[in-house]
C-alpha atoms as a PDB file:
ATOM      1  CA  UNK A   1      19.603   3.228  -9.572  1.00  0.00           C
ATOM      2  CA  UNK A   2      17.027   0.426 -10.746  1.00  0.00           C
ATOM      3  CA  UNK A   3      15.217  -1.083  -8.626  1.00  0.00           C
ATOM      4  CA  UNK A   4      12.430  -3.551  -9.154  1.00  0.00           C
ATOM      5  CA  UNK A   5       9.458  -3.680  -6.895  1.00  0.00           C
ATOM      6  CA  UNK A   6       6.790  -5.919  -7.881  1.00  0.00           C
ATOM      7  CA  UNK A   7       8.486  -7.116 -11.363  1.00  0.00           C
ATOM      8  CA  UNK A   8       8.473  -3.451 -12.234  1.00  0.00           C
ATOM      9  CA  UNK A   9      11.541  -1.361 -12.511  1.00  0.00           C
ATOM     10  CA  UNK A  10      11.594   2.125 -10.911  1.00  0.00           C
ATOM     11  CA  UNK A  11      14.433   4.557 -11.090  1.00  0.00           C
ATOM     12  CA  UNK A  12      15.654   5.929  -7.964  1.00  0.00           C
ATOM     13  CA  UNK A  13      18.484   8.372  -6.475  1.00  0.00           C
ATOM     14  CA  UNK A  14      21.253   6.727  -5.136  1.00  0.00           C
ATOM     15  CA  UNK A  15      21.372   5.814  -1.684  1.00  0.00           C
ATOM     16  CA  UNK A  16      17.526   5.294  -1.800  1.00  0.00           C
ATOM     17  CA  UNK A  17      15.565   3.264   0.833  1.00  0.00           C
ATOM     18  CA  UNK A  18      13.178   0.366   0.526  1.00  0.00           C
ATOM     19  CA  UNK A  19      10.303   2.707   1.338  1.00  0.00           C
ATOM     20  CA  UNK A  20      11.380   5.589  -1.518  1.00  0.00           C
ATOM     21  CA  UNK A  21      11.654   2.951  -4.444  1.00  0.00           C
ATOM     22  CA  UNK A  22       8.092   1.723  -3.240  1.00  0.00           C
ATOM     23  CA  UNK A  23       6.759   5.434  -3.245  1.00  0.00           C
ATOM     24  CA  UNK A  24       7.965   5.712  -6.750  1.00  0.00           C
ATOM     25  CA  UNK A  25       6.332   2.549  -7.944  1.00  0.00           C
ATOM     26  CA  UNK A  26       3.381   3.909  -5.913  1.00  0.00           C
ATOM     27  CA  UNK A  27       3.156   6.787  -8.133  1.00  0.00           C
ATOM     28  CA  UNK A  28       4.033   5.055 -11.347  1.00  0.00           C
ATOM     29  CA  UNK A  29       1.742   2.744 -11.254  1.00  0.00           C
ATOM     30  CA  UNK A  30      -1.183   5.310  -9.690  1.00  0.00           C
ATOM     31  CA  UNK A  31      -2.259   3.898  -6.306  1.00  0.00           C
ATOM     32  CA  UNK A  32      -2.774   5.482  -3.553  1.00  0.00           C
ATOM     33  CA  UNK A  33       0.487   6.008  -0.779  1.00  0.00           C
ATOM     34  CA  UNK A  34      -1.867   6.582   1.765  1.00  0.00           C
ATOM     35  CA  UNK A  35      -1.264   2.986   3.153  1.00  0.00           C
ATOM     36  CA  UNK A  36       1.769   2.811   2.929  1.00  0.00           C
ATOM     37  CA  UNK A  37       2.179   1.886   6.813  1.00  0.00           C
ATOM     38  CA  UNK A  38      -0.140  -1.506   6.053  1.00  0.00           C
ATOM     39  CA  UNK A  39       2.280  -2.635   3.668  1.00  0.00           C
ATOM     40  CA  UNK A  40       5.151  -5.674   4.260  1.00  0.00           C
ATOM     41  CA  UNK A  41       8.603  -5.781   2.243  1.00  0.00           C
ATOM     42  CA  UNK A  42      10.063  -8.664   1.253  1.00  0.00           C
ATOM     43  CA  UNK A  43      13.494  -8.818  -0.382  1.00  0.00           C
ATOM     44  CA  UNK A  44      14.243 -11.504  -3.614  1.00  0.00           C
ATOM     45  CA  UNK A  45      14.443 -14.276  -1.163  1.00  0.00           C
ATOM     46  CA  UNK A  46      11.433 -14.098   0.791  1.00  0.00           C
ATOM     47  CA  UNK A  47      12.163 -12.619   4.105  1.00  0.00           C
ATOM     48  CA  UNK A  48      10.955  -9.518   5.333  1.00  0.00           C
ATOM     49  CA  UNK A  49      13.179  -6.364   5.456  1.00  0.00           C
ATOM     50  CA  UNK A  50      12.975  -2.788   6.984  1.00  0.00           C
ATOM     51  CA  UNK A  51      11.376  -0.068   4.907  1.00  0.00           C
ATOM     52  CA  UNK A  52      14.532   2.100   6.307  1.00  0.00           C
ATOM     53  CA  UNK A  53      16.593  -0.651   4.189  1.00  0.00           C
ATOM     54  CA  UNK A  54      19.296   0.647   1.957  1.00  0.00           C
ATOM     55  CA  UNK A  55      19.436  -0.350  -1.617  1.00  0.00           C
ATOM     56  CA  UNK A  56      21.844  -0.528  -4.300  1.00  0.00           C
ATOM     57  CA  UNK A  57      21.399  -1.095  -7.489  1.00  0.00           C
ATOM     58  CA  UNK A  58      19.529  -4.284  -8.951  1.00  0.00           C
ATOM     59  CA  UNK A  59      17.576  -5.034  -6.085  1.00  0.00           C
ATOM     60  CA  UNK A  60      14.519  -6.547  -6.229  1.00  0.00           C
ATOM     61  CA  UNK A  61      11.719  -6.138  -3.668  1.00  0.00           C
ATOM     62  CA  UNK A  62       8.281  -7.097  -3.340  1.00  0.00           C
ATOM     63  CA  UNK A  63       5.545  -5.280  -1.417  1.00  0.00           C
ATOM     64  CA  UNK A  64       2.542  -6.838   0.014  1.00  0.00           C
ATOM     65  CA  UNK A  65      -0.511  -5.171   1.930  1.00  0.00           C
ATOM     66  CA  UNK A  66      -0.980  -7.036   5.207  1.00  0.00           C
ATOM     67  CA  UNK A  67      -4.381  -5.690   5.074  1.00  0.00           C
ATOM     68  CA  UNK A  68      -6.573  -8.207   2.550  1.00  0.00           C
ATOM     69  CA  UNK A  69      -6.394  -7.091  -1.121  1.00  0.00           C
ATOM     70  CA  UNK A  70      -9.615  -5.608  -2.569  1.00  0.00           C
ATOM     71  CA  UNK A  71     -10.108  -8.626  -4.838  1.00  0.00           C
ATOM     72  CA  UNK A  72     -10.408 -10.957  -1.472  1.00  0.00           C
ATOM     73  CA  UNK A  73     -12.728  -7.991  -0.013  1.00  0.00           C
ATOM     74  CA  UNK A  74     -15.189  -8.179  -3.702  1.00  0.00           C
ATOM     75  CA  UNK A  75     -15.165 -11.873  -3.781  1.00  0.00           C
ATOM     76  CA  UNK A  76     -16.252 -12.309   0.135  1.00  0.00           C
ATOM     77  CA  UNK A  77     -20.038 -12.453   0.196  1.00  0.00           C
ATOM     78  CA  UNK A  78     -21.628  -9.859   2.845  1.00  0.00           C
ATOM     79  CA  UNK A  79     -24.302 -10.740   5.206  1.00  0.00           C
ATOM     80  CA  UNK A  80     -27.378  -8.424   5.376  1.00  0.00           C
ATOM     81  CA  UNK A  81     -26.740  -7.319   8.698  1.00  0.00           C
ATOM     82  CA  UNK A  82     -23.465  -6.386   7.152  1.00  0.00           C
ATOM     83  CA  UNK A  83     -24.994  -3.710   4.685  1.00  0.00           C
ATOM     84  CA  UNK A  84     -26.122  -0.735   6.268  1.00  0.00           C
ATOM     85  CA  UNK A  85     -28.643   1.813   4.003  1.00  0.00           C
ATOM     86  CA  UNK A  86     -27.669   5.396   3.722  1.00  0.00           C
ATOM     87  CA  UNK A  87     -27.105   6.906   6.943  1.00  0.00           C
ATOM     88  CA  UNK A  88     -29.661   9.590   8.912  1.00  0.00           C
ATOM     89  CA  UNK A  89     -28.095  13.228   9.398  1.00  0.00           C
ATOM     90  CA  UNK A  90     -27.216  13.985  12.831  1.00  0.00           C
ATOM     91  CA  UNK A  91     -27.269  17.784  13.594  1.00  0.00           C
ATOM     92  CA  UNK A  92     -24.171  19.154  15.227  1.00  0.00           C
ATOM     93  CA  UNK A  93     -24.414  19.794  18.536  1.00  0.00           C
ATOM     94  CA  UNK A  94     -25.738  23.979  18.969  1.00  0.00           C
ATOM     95  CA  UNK A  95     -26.969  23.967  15.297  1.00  0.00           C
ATOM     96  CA  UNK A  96     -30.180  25.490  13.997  1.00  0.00           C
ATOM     97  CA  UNK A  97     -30.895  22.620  12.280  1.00  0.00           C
END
């Protein structure tokens, strides 16, 4: 089946889910699955769907991070008290060190 997520079109088995057609576009497009929990659904009209949704062929889906986007995080200025220098070691606890 073809799905698009994002304005990209993945290929998927039929009988897919919302969350397997966003792991494929994951992979396709190299980023990271490892938040995939953080991340909202949206179907073609806006409103907010199940990642357990089935699909059929030519839907359209858009994912969003509900965490804010690294762009937002570069382009917010950080306070000095915000920037921390290289951390000290800590032994562990019973070392020799």
């Amino acid at each position: 089946m073809n799905i698009t997520v994002n304005n990209k079109t993945v290929q998927v088995f039929t009988g897919a889910k919302a969350v397997d057609a966003i792991r494929k576009y994951m992979v396709e497009t190299q980023k990271s699955p490892s938040g995939l929990d953080t991340l909202t659904i949206f179907d073609k009209y806006g409103h907010e769907i199940d990642g357990e949704a089935p699909l059929k062929e030519g839907d359209v889906i858009e994912v969003k991070s509900s965490q804010r986007s690294i762009a937002e995080t570069l382009d917010t200025p950080r306070l000095n008290s915000e920037i921390s220098s290289t951390p000290t070691k800590l032994p562990f606890p019973n070392s020799k060190a």
